[in-house]
C-alpha atoms as a PDB file:
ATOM      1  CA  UNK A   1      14.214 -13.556  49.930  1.00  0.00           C
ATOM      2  CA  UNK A   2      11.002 -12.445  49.026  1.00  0.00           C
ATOM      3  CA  UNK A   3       7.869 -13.201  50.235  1.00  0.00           C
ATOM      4  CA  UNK A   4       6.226 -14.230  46.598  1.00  0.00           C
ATOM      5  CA  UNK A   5       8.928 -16.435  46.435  1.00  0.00           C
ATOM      6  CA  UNK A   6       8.412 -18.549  49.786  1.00  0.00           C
ATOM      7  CA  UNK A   7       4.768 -18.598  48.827  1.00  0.00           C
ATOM      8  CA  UNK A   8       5.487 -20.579  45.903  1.00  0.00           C
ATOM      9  CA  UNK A   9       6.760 -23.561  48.337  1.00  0.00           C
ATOM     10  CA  UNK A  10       3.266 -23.860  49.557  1.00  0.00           C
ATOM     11  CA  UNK A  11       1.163 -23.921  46.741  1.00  0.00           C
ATOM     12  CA  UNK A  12      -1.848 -26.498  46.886  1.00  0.00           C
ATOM     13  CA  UNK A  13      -1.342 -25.848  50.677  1.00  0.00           C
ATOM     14  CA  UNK A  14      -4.519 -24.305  53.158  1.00  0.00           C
ATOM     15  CA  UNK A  15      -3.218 -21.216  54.674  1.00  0.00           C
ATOM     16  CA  UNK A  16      -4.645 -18.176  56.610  1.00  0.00           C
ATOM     17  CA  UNK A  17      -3.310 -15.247  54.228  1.00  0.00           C
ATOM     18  CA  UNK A  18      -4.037 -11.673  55.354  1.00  0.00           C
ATOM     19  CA  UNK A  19      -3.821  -8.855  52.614  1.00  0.00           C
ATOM     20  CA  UNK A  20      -4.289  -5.204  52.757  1.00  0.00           C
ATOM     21  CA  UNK A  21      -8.429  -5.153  52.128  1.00  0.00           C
ATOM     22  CA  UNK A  22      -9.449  -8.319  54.728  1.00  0.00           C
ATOM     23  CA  UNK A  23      -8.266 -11.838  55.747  1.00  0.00           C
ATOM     24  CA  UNK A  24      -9.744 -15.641  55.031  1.00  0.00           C
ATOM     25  CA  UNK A  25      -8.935 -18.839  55.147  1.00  0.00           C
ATOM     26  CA  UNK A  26      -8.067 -21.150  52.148  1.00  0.00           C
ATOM     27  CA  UNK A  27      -6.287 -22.757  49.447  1.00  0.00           C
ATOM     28  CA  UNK A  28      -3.117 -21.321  47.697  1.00  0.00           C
ATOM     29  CA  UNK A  29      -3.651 -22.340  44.147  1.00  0.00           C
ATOM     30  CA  UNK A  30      -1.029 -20.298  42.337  1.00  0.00           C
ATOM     31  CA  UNK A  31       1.996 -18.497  43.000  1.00  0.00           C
ATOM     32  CA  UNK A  32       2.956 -15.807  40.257  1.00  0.00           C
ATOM     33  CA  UNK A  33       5.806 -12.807  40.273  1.00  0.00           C
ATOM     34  CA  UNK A  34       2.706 -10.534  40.404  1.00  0.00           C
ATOM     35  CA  UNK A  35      -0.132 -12.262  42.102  1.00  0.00           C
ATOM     36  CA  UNK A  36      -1.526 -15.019  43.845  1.00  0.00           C
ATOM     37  CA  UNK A  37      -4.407 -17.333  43.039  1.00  0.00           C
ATOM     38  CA  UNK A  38      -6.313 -18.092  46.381  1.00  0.00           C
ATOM     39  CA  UNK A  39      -9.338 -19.943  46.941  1.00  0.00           C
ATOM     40  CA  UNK A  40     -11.393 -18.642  49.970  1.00  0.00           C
ATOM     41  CA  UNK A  41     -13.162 -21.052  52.224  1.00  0.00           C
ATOM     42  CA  UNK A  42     -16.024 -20.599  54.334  1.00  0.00           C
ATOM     43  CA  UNK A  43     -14.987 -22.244  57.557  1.00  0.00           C
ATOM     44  CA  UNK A  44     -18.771 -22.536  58.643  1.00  0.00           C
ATOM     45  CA  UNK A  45     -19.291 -24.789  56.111  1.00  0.00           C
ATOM     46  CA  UNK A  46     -15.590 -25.997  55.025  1.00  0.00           C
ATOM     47  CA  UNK A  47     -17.210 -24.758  51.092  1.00  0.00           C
ATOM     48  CA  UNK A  48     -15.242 -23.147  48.892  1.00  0.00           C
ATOM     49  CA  UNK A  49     -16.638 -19.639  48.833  1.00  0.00           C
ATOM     50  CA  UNK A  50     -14.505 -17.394  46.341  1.00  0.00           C
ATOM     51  CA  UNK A  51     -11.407 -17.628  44.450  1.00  0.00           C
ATOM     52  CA  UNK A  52     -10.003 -14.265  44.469  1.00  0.00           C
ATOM     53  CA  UNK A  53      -6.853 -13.155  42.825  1.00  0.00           C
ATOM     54  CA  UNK A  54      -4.435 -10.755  44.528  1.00  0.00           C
ATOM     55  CA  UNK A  55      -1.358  -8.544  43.929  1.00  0.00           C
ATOM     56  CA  UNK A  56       1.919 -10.321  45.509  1.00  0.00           C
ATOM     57  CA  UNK A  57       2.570  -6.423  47.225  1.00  0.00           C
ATOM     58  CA  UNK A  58      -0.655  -6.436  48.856  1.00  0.00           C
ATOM     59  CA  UNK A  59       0.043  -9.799  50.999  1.00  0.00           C
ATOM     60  CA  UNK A  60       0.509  -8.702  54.523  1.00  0.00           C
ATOM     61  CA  UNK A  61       1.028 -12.023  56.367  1.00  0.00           C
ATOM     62  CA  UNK A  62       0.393 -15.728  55.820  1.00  0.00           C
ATOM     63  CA  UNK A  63       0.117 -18.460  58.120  1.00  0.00           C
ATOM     64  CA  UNK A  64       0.675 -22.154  57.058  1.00  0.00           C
ATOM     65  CA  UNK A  65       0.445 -23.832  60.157  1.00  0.00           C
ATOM     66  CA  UNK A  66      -1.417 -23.717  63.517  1.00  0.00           C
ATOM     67  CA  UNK A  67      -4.549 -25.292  65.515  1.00  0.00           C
ATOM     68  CA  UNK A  68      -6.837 -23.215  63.031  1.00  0.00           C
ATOM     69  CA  UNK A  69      -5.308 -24.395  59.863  1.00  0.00           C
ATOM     70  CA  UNK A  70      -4.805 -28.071  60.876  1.00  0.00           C
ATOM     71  CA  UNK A  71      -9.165 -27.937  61.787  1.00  0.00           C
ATOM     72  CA  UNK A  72      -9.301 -26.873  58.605  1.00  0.00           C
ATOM     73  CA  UNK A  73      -7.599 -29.524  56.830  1.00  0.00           C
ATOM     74  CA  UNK A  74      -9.077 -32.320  59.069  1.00  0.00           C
ATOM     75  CA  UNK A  75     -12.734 -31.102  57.949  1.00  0.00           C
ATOM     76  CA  UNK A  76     -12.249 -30.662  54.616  1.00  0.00           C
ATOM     77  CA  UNK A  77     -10.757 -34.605  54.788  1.00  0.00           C
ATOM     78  CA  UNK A  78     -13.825 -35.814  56.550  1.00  0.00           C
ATOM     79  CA  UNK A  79     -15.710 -34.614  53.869  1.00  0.00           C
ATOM     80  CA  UNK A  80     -13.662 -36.448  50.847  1.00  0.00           C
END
């Protein structure tokens, strides 16, 4: 299986995704064959930064879970 293809389980989901030109935390909006939607958050201020857009072979590793990510969430649902 493919790593696009697992991605598209956690759409809508916060996740740490590193890709072959830098890192960030955020928001997996969209999971295409050839692409992924991602909206960056700045984790000083829990602020959606940047939504960048990048090419499914460039994805080097995603995280979905962990101390970091579940901070994440838990600020961002303080602030709702």
């Amino acid at each position: 299986m493919k790593l696009i293809n697992k991605l598209k389980a956690f759409e809508n989901q916060y996740a740490y995704m590193k890709w072959a030109m830098g890192g960030e935390y955020g928001k997996i909006k969209y999971v295409g064959e050839d692409y992924v939607e991602f909206d960056i958050i700045d984790v000083d201020t829990m602020a959606y930064q940047e939504t960048v857009f990048i090419a499914s072979h460039l994805i080097l590793e995603v995280s979905v879970g962990g101390a970091d990510i579940f901070r994440i969430v838990a600020e961002i649902s303080s602030q709702l």
